[in-house]
PDB file of N, CA and C in Angstrom:
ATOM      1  N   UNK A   1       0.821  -1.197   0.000  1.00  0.00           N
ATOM      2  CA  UNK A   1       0.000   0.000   0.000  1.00  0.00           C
ATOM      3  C   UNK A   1       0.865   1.261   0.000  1.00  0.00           C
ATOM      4  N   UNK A   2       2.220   1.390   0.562  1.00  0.00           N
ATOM      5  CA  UNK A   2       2.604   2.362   1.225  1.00  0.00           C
ATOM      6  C   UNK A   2       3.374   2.848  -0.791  1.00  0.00           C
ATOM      7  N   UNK A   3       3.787   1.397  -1.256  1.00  0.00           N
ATOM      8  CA  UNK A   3       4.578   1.674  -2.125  1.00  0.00           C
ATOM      9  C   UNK A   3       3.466   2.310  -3.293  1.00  0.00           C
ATOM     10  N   UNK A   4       2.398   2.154  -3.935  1.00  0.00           N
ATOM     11  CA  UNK A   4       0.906   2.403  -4.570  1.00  0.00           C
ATOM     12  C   UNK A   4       1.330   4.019  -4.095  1.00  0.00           C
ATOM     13  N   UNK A   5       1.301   4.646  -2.627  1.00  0.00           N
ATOM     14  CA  UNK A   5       0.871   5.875  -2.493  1.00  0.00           C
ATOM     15  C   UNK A   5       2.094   6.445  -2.969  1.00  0.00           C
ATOM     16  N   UNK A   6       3.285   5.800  -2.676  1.00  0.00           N
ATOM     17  CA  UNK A   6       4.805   6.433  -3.461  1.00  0.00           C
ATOM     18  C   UNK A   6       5.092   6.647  -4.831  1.00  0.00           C
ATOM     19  N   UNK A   7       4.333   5.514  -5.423  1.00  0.00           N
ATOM     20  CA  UNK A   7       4.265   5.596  -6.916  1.00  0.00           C
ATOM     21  C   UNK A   7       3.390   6.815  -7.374  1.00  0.00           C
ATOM     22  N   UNK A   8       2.455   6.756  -6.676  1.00  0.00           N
ATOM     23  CA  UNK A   8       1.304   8.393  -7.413  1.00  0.00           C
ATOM     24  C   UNK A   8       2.060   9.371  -6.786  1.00  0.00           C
ATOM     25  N   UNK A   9       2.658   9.388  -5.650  1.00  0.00           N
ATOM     26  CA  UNK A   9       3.293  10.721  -5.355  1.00  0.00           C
ATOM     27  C   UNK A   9       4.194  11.188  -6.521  1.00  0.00           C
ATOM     28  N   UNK A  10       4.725   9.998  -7.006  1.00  0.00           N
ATOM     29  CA  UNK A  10       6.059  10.549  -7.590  1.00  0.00           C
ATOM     30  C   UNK A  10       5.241  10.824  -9.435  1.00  0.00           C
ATOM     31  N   UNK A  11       4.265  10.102  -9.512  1.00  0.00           N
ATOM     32  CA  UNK A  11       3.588  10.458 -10.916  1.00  0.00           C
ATOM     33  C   UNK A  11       2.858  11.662 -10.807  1.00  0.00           C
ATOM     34  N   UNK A  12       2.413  12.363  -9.946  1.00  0.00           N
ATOM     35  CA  UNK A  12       1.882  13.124  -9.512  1.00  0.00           C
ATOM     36  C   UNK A  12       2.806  14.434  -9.748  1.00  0.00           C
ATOM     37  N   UNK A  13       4.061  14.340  -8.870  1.00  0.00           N
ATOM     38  CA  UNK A  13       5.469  15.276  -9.127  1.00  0.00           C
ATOM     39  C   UNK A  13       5.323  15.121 -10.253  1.00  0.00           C
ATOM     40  N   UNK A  14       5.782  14.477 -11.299  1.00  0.00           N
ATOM     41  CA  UNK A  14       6.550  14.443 -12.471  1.00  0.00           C
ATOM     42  C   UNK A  14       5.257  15.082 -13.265  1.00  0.00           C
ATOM     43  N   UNK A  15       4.625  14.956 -13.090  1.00  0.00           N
ATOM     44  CA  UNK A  15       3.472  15.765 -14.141  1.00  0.00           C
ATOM     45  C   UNK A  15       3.377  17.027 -14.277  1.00  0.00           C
ATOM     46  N   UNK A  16       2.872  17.099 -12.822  1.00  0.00           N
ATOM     47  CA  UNK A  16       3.247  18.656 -12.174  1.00  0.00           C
ATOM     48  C   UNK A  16       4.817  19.667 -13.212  1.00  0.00           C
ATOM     49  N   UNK A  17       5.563  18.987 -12.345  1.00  0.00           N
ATOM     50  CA  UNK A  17       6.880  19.591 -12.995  1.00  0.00           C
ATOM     51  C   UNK A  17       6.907  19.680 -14.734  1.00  0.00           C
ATOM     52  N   UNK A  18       6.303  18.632 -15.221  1.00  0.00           N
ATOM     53  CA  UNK A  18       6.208  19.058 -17.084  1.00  0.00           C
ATOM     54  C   UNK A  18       5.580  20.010 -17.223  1.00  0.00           C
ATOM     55  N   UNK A  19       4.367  20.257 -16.662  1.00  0.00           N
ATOM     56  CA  UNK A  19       3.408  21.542 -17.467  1.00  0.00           C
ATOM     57  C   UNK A  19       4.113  22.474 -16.733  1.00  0.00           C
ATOM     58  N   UNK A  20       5.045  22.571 -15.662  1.00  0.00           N
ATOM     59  CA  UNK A  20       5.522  23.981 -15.220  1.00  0.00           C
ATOM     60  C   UNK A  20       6.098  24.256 -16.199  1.00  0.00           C
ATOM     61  N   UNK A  21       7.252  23.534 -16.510  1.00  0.00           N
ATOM     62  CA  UNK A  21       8.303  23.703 -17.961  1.00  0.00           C
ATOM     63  C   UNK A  21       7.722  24.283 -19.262  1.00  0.00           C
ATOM     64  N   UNK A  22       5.928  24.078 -19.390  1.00  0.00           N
ATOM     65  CA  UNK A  22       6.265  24.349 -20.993  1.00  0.00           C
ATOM     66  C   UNK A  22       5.774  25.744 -20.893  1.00  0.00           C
ATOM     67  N   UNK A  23       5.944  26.752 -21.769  1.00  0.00           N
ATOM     68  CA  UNK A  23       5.976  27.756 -22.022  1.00  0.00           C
ATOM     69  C   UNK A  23       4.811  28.540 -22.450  1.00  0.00           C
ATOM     70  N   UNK A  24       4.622  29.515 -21.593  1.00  0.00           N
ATOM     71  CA  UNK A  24       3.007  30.046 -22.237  1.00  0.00           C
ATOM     72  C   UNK A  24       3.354  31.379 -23.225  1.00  0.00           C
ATOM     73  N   UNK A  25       2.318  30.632 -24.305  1.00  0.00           N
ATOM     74  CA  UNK A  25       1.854  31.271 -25.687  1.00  0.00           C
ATOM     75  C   UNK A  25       1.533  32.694 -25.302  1.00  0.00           C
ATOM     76  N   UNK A  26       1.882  33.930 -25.446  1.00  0.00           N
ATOM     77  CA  UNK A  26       1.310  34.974 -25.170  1.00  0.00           C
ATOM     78  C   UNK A  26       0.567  35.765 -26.380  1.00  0.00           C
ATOM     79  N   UNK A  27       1.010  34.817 -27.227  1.00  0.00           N
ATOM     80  CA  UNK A  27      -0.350  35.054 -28.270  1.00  0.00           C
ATOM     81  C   UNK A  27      -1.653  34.479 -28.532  1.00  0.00           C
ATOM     82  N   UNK A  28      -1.766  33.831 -27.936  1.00  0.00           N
ATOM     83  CA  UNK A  28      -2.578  33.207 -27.670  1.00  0.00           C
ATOM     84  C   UNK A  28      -3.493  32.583 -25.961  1.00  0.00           C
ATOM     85  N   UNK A  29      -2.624  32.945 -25.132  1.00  0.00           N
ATOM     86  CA  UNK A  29      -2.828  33.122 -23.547  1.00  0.00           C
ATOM     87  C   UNK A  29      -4.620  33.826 -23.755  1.00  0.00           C
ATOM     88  N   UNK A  30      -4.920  33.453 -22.108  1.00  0.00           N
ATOM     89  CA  UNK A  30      -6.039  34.158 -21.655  1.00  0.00           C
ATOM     90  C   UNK A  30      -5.959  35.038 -20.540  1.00  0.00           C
ATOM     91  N   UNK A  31      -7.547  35.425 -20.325  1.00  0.00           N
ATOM     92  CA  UNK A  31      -6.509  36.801 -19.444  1.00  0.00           C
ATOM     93  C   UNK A  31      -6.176  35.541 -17.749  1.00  0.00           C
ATOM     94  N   UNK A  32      -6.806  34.872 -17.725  1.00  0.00           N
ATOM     95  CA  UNK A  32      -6.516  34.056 -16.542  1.00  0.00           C
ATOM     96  C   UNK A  32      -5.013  33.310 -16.469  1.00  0.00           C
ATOM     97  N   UNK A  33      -4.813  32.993 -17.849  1.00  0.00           N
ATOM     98  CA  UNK A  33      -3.640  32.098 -18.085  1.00  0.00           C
ATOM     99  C   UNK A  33      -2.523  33.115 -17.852  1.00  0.00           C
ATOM    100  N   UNK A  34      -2.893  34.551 -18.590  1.00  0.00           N
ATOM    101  CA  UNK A  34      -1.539  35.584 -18.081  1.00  0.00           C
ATOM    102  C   UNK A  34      -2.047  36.174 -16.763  1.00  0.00           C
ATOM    103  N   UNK A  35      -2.933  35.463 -16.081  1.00  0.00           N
ATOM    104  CA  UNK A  35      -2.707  36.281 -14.367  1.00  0.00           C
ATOM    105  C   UNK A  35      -1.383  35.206 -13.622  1.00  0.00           C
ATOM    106  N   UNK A  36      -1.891  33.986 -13.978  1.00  0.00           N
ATOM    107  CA  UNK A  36      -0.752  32.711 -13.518  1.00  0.00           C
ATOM    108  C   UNK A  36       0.587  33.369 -12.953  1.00  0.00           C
ATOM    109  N   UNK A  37       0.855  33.737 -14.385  1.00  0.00           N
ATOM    110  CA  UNK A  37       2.695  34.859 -14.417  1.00  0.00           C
ATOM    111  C   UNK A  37       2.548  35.659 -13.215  1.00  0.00           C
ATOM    112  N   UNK A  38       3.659  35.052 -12.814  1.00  0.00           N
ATOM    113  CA  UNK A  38       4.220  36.028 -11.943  1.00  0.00           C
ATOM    114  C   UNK A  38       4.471  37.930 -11.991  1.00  0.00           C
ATOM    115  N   UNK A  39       3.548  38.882 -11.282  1.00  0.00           N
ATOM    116  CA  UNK A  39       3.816  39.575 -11.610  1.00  0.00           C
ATOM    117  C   UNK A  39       2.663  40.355 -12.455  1.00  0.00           C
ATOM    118  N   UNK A  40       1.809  39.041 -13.040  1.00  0.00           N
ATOM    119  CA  UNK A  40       0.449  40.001 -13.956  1.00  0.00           C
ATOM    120  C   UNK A  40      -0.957  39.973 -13.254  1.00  0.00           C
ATOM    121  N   UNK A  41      -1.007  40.849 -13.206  1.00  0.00           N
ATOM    122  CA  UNK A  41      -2.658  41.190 -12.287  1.00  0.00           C
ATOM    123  C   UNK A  41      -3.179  41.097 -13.112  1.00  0.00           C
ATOM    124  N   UNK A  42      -4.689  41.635 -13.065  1.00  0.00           N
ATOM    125  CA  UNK A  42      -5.870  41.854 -14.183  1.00  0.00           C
ATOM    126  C   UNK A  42      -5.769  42.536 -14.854  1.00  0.00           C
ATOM    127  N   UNK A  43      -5.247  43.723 -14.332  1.00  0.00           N
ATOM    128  CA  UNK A  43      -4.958  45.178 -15.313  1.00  0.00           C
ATOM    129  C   UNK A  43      -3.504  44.888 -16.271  1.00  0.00           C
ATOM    130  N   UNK A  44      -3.146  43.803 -16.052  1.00  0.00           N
ATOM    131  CA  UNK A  44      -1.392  44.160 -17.111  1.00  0.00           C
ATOM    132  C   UNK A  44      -2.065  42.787 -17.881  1.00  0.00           C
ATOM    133  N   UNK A  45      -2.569  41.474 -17.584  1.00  0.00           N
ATOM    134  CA  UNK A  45      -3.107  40.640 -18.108  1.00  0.00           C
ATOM    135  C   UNK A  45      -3.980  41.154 -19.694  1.00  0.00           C
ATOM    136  N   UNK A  46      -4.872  42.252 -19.161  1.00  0.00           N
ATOM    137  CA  UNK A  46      -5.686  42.830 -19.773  1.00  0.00           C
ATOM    138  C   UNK A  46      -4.871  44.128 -21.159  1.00  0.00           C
ATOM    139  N   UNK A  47      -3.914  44.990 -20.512  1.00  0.00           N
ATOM    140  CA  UNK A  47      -3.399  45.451 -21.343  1.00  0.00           C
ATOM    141  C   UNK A  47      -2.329  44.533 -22.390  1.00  0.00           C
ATOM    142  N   UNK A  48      -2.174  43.271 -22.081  1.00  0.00           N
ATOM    143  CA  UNK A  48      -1.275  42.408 -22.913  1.00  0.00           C
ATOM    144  C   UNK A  48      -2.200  41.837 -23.917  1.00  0.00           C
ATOM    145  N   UNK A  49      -4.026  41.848 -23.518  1.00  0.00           N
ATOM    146  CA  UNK A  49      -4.588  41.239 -24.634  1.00  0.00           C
ATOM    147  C   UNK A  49      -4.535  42.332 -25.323  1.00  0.00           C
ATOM    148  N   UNK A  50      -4.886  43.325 -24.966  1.00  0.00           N
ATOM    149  CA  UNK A  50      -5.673  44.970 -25.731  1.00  0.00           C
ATOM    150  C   UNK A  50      -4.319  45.095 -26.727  1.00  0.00           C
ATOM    151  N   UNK A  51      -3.401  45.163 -26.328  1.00  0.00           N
ATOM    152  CA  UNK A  51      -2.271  45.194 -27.377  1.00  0.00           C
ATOM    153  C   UNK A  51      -1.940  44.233 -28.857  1.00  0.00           C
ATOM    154  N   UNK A  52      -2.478  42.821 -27.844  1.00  0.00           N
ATOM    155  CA  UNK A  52      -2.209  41.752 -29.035  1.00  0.00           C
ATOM    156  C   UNK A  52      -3.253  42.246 -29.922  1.00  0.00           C
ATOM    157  N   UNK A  53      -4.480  42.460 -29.386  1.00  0.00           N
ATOM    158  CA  UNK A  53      -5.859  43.130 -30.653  1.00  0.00           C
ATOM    159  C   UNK A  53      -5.365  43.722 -31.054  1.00  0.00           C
ATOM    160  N   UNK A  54      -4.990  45.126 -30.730  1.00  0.00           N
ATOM    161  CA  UNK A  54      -4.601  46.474 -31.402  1.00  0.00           C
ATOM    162  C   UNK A  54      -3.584  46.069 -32.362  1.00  0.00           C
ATOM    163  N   UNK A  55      -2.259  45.506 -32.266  1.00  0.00           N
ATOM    164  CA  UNK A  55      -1.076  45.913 -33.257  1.00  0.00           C
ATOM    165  C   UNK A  55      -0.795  44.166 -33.746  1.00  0.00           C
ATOM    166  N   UNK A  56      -1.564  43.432 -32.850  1.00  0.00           N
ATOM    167  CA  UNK A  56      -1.415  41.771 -34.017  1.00  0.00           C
ATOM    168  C   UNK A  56      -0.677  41.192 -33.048  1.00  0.00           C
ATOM    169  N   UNK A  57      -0.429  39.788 -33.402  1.00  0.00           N
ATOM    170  CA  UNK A  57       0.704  39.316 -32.604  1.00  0.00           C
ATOM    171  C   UNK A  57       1.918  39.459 -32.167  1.00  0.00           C
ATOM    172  N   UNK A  58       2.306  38.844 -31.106  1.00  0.00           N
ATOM    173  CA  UNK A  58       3.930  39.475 -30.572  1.00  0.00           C
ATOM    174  C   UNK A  58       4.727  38.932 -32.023  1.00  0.00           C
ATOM    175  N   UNK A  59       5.371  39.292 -32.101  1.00  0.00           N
ATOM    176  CA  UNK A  59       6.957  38.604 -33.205  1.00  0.00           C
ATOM    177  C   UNK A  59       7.768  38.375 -32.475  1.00  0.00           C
ATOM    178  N   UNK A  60       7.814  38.752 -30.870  1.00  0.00           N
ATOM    179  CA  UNK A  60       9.174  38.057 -30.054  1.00  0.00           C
ATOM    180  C   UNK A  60       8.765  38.622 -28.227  1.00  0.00           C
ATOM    181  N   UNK A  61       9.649  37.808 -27.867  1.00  0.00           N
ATOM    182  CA  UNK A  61       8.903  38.285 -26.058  1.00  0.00           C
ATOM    183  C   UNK A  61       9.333  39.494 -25.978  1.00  0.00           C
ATOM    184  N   UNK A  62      10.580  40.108 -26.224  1.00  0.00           N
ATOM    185  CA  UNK A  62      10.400  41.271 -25.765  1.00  0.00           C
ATOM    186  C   UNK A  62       9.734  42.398 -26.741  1.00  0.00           C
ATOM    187  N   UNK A  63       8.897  42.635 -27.211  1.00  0.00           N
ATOM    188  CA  UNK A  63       7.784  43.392 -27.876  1.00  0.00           C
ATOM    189  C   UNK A  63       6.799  43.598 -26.810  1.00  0.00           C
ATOM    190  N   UNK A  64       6.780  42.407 -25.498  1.00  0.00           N
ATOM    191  CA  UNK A  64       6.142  42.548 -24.725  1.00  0.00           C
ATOM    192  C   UNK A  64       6.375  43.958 -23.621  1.00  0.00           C
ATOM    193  N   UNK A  65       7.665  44.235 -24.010  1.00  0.00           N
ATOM    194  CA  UNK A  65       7.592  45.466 -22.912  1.00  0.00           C
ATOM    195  C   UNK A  65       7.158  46.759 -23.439  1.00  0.00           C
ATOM    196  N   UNK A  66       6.301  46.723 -25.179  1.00  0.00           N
ATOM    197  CA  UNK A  66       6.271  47.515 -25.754  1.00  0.00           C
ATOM    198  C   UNK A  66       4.584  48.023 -24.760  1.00  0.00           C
ATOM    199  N   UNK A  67       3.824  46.821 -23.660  1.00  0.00           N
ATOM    200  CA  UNK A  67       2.675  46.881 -23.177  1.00  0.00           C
ATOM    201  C   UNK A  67       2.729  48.142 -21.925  1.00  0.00           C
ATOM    202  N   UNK A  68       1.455  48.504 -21.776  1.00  0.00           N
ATOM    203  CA  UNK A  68       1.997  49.632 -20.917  1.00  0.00           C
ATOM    204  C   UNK A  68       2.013  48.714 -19.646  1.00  0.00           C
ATOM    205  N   UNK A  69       2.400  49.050 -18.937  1.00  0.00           N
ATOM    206  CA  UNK A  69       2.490  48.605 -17.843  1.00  0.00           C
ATOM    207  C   UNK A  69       3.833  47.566 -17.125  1.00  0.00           C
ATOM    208  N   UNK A  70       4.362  46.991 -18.479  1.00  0.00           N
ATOM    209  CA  UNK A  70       5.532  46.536 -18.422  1.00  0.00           C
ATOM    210  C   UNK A  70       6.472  46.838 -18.781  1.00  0.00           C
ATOM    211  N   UNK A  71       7.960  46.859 -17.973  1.00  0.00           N
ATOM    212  CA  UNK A  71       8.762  46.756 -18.620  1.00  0.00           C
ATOM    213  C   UNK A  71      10.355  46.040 -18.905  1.00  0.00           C
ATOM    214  N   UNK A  72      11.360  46.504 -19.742  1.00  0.00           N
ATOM    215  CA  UNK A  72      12.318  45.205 -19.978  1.00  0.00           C
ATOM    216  C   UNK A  72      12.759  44.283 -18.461  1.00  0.00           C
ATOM    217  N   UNK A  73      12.307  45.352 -17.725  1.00  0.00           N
ATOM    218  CA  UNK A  73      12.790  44.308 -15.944  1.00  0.00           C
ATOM    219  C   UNK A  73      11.820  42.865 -16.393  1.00  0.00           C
ATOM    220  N   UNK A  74      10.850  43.322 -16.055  1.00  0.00           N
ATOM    221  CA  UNK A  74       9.384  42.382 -15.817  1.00  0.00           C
ATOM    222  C   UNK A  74       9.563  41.385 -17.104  1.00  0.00           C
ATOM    223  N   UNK A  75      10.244  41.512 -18.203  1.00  0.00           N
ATOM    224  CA  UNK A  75      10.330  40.582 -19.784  1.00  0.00           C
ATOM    225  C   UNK A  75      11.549  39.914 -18.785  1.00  0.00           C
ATOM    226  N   UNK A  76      12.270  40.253 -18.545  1.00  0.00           N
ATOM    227  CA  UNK A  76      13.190  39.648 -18.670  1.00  0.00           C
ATOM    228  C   UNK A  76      13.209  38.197 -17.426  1.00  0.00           C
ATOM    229  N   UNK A  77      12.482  38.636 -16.682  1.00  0.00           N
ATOM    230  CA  UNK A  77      11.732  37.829 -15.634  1.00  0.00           C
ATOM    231  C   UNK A  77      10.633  37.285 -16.019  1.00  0.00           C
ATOM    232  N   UNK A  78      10.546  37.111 -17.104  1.00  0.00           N
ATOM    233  CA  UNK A  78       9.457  36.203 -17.484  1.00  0.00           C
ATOM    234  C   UNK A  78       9.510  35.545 -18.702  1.00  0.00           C
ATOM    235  N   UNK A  79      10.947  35.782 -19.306  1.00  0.00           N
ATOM    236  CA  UNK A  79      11.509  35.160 -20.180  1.00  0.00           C
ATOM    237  C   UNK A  79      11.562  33.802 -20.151  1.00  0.00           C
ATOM    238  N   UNK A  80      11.631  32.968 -19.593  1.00  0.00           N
ATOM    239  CA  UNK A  80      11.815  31.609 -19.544  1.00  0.00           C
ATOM    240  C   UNK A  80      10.012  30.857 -19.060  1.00  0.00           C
ATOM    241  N   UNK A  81       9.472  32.042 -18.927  1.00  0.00           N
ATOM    242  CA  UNK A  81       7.808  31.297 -18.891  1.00  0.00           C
ATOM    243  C   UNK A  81       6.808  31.662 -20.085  1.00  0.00           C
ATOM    244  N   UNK A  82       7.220  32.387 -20.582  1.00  0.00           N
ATOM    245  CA  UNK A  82       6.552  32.778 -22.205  1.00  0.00           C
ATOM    246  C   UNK A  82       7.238  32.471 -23.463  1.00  0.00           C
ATOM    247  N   UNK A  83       6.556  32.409 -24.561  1.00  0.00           N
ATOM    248  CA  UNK A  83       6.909  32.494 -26.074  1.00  0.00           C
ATOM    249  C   UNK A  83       5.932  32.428 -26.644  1.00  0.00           C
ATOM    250  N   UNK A  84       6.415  32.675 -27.971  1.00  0.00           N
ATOM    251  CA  UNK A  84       5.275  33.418 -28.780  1.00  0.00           C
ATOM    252  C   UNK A  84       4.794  32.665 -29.947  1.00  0.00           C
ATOM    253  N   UNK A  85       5.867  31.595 -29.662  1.00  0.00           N
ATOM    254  CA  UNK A  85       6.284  30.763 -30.946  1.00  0.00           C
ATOM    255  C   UNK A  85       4.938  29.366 -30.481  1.00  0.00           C
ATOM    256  N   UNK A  86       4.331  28.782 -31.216  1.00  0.00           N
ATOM    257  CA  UNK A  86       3.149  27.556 -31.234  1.00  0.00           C
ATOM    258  C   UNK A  86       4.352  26.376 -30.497  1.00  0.00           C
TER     259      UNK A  86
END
């Protein structure tokens, strides 16, 4: 029994830890999916969609600091949890 609850613990971890790794789409994100990020409230969540409407998709993460509310600090700290790329 004890070994059953060790085995899901550890399938449990390992799952966990993959979807941390993969990288969120910020062209495609929601405003919930960009609250996740560290750092985005409702209001910067919200100005990251209003932007993608307004001028089209990102072409690269840092275009993202072109959003108001952010800037190259906040990209660069969030570089390794976004891309833009499918």
């Amino acid at each position: 029994m004890l070994i059953k609850k060790i085995i899901l613990a550890l399938c449990v971890l390992l799952f966990t830890a993959g979807t941390a790794l993969a990288a969120l789409n910020i062209n495609t994100a929601d405003q919930e999916q960009l609250q996740a990020l560290s750092g985005i409230g409702p209001a910067k969540a919200a100005a990251i969609i209003e932007y993608r409407e307004s001028s089209g998709p990102f072409k690269s993460v840092d275009e993202l600091a072109q959003v108001q509310g952010i800037g190259s600090r906040m990209v660069e700290s969030l570089r390794e949890q976004i891309t833009v790329a499918d």
